[in-house]
Protein backbone atom coordinates (compact mmCIF):
# COMPACT_ATOMS: atom_id res chain seq x y z
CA UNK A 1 -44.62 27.65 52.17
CA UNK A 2 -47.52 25.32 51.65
CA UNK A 3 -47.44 23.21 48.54
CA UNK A 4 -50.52 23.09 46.95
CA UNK A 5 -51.07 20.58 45.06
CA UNK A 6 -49.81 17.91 47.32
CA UNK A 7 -52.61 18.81 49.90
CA UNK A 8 -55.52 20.48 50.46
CA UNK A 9 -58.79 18.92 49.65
CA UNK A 10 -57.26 16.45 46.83
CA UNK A 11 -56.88 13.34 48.61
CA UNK A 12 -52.98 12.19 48.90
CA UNK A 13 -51.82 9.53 46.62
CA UNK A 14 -48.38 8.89 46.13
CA UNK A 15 -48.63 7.29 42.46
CA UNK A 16 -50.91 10.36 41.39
CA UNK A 17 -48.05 12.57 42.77
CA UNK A 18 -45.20 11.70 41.14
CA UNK A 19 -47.04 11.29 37.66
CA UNK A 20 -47.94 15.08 38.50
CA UNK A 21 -44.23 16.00 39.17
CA UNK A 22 -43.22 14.26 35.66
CA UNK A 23 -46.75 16.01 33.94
CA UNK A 24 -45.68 19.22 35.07
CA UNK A 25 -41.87 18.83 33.33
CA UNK A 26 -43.79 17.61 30.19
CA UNK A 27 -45.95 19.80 30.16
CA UNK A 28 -43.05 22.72 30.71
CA UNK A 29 -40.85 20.86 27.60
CA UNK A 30 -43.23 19.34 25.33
CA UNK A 31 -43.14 22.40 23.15
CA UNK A 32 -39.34 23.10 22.82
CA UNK A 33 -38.49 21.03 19.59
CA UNK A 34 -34.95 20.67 20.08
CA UNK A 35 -33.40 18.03 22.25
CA UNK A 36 -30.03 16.27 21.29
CA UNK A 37 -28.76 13.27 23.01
CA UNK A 38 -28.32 14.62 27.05
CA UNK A 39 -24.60 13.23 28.74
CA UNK A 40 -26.88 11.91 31.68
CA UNK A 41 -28.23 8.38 31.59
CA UNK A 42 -30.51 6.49 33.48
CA UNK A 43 -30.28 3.17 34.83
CA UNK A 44 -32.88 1.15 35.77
CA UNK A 45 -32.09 -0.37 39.32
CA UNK A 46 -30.92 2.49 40.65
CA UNK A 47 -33.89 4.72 39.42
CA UNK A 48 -36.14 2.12 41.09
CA UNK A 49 -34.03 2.48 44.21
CA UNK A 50 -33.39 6.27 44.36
CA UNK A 51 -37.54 6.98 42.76
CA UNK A 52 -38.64 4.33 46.14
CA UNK A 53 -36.10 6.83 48.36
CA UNK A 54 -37.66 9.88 46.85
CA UNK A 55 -41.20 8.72 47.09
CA UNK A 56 -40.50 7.90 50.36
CA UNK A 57 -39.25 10.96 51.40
CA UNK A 58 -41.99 12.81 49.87
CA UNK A 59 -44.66 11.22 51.96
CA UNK A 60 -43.09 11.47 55.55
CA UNK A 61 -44.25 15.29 55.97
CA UNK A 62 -47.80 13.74 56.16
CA UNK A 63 -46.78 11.59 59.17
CA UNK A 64 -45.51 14.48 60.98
CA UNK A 65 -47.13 17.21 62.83
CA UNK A 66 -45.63 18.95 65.63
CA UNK A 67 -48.07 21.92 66.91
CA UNK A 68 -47.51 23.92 69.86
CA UNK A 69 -50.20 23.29 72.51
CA UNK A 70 -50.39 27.46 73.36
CA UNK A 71 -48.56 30.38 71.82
CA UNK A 72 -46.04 32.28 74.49
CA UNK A 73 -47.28 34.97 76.26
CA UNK A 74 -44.25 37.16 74.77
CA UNK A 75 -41.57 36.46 72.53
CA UNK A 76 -38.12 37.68 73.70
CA UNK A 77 -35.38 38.74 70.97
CA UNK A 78 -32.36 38.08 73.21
CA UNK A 79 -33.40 34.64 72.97
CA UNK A 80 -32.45 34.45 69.00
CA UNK A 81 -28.85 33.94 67.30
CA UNK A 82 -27.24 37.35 66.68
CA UNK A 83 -27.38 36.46 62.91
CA UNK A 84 -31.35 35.98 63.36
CA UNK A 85 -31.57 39.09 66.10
CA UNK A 86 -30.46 41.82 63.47
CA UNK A 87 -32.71 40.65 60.37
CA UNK A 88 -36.25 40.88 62.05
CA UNK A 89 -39.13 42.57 60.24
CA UNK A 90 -42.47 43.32 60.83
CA UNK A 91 -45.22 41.14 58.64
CA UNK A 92 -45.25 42.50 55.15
CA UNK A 93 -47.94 40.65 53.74
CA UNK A 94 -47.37 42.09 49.36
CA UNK A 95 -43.96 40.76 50.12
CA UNK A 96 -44.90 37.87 51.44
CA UNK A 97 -47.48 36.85 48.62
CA UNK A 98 -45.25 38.05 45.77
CA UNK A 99 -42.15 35.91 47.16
CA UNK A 100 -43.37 32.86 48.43
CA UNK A 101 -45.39 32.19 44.75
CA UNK A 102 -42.41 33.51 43.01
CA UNK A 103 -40.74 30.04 43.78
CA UNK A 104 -43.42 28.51 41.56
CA UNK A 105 -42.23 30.53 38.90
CA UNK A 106 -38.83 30.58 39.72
CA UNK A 107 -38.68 26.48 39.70
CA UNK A 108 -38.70 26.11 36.01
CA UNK A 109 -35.72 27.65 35.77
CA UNK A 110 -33.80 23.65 34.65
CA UNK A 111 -35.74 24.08 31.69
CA UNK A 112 -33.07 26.18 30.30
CA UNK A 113 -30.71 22.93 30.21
CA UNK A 114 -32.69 21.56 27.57
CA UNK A 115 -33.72 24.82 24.90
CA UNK A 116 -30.51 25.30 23.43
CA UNK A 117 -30.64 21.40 22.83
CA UNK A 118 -32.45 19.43 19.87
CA UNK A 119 -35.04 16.73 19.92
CA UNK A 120 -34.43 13.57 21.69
CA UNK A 121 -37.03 12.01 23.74
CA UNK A 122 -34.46 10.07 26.00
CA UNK A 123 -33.09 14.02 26.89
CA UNK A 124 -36.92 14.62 28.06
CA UNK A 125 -37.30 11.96 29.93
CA UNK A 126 -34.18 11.39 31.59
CA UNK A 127 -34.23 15.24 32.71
CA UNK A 128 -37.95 14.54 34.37
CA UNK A 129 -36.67 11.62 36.21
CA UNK A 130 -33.96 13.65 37.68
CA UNK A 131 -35.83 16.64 38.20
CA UNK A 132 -38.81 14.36 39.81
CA UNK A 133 -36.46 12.90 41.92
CA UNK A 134 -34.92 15.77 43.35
CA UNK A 135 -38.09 18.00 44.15
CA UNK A 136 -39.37 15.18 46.09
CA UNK A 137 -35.91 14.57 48.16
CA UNK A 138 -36.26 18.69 48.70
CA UNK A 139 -40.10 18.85 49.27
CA UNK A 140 -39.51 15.73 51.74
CA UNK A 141 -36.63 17.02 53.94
CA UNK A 142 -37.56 20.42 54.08
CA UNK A 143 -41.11 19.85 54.79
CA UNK A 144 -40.61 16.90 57.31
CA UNK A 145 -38.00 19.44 59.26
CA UNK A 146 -40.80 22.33 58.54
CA UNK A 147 -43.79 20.02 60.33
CA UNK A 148 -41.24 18.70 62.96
CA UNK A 149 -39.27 21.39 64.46
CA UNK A 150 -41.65 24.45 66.42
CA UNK A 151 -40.17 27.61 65.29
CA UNK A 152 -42.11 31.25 65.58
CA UNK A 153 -42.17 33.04 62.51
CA UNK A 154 -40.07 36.64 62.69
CA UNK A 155 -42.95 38.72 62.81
CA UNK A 156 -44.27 37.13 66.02
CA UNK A 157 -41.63 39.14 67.75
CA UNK A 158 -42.85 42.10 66.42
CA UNK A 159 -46.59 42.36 65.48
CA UNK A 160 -47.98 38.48 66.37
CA UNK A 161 -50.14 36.53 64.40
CA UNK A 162 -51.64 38.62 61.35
CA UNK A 163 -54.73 37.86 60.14
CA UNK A 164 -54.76 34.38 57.99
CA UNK A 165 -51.67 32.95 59.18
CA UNK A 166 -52.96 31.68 62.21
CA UNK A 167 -52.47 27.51 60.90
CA UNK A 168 -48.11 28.16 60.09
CA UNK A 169 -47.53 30.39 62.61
CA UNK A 170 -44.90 28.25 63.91
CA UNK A 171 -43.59 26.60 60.84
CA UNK A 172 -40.85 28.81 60.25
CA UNK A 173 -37.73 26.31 59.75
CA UNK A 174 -37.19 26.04 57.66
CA UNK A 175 -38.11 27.94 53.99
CA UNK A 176 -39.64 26.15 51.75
CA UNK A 177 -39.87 28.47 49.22
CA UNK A 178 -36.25 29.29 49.12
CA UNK A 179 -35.41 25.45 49.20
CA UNK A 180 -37.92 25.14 45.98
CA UNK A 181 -35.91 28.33 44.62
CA UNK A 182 -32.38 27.44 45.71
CA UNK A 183 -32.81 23.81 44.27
CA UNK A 184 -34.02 24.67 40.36
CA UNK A 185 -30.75 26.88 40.69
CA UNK A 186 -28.28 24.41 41.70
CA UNK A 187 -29.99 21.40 39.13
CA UNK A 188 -29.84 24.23 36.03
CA UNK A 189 -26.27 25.35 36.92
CA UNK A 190 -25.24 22.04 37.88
CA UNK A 191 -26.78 20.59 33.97
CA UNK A 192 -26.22 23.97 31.84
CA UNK A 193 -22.69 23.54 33.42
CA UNK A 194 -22.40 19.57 32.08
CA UNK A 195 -24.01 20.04 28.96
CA UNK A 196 -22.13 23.25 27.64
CA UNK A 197 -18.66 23.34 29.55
CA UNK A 198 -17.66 25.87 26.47
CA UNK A 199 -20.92 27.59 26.60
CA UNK A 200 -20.30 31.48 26.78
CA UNK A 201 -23.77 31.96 28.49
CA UNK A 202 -22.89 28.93 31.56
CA UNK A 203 -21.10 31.98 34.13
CA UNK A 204 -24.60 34.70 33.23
CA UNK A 205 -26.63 31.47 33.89
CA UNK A 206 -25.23 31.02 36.75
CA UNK A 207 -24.90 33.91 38.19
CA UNK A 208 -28.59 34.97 36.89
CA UNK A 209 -30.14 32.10 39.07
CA UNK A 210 -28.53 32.19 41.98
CA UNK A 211 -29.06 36.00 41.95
CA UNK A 212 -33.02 35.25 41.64
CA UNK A 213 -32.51 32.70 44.29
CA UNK A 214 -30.52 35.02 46.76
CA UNK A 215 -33.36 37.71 45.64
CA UNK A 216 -36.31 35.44 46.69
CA UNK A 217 -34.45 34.69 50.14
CA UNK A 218 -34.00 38.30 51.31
CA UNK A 219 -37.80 38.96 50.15
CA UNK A 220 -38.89 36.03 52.31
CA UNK A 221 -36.67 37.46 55.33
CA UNK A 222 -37.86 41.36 54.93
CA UNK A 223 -41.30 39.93 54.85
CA UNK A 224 -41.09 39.09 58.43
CA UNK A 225 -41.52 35.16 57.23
CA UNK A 226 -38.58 33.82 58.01
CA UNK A 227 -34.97 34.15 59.58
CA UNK A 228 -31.42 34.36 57.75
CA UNK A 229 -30.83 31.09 58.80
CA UNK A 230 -34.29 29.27 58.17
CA UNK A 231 -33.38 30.53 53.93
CA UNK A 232 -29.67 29.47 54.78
CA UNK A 233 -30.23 25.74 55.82
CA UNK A 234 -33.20 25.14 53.33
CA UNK A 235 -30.61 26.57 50.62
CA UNK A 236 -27.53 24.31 51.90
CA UNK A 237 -29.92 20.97 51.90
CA UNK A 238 -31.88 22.04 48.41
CA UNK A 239 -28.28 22.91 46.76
CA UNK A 240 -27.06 19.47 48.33
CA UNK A 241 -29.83 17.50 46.30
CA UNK A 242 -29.66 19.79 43.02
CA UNK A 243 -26.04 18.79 42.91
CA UNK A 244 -26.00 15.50 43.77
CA UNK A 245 -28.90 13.86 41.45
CA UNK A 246 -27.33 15.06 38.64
CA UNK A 247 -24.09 13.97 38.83
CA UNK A 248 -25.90 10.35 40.07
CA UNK A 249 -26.86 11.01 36.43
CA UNK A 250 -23.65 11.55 34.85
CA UNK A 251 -22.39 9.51 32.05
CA UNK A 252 -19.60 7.06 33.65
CA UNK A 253 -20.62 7.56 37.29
CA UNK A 254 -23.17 4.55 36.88
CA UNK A 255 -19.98 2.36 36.95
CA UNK A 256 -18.31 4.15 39.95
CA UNK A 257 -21.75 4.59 41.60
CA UNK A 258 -23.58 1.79 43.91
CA UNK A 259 -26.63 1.60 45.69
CA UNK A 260 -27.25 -1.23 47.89
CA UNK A 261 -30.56 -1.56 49.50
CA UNK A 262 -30.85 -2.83 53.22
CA UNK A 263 -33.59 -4.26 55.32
CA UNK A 264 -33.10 -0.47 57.53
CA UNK A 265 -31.79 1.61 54.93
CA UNK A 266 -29.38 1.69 51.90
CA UNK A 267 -25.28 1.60 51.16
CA UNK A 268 -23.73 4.33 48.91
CA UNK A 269 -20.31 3.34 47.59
CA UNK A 270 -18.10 4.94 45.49
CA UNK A 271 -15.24 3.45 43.20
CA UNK A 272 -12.50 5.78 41.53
């Protein structure tokens, strides 16, 4: 699924990016009058550490491009996983339109963390950090694997190239629209889950958006746009990073949590 507003004509710039990211969360929250103090925390070193990760991570699909230099002269099923073999449909282009910029919709789903909640700036902000950070760890890995890795969309097997999708063709692995969809319901389950262990709406929450998410998946599979395990893997690495940011996050993991930055990469330690 292309992302929009990180390419196209606007020119890339990874400062104007992330202030879009936290915009967007503002702009979603601003309204809601009612945030109390949040049981996450930020910490300064380790925002500047995981923020420089994130950023990072967010750029490196526009360093990699992987195109096929001619498209098969047939496309053989047998080839495929048995998983993959028996969920191939022909192009369904409503479907495909409807579920891909569903995810939009579908990723402001965290913002139910904060309603029931009542105003406290350091609740706003320390949600958009998180939230920040995690779409661009999602959109980074997902996308990087997505421009990377040649994979023939479904419907090539079936009905080839329809008309207009003749530039992703081949960008099939893996979905970024059920990573975008998989991740707000991880972070909101993951945060509703923290912030109102007694809360008789956490298991309907839960279930709800996950449901939505498993929903979006099997749309993008019967539109012949991607395979079961194309919406598995960008759900296992999406869930990975909804999970883990917030509990980064977590009040009292700050002193049990370490990140140690390295001339080639960083060291994560943990102390019980």
């Amino acid at each position: 699924m292309p992302l929009l507003f990180f390419q196209g004509a606007m020119p890339y710039n990874g400062n104007y990016m992330r202030k879009l990211l936290f915009a967007f969360l503002l702009f979603c929250c601003a309204r809601i009058n009612i945030f109390p103090q949040t049981v996450y925390e930020l910490n300064v070193k380790r925002e500047i550490i995981t923020g420089a990760l994130a950023l990072g991570m967010g750029t490196a699909p526009f360093f990699v491009h992987n195109k096929p230099e001619h498209i098969p002269g047939a496309f053989n099923k047998s080839e495929l996983n048995g998983l993959d073999r028996s969920l191939i449909f022909s192009y369904n282009k409503p479907l495909d339109l409807i579920s891909d910029n569903s995810a939009y919709a579908l990723a402001l789903l965290p913002v139910i963390s904060i309603i029931p909640n009542r105003k406290d700036n350091h609740t706003l902000v320390t949600y958009g950090v998180m939230y920040s950070e995690a779409l661009l760890l999602t959109y980074g890995t997902i996308f990087t694997l997505k421009n990377a890795v040649i994979r023939y969309r479904p419907y090539m097997y079936v009905d080839g190239i329809p008309d207009g999708k003749g530039w992703d063709y081949y960008n099939s692995f893996p979905s970024g629209a059920v990573g975008f969809t998989f991740l707000a319901a991880t972070f909101l389950s993951v945060t509703y889950s923290h912030e109102f262990p007694e809360s008789k709406w956490k298991i309907p929450i839960i279930a709800g958006s996950y449901t939505a998410a498993a929903a979006l998946a099997s749309a993008r599979i019967a539109a012949g746009s991607h395979f079961l395990t194309d919406a598995g893997a960008a759900a296992l690495i999406s869930s990975l990073y909804g999970w883990l940011i917030p509990w980064m996050h977590l009040g009292g993991n700050n002193k049990r949590l370490a990140i140690v930055p390295l001339g080639n990469g960083v060291i994560v330690s943990f102390r019980k």
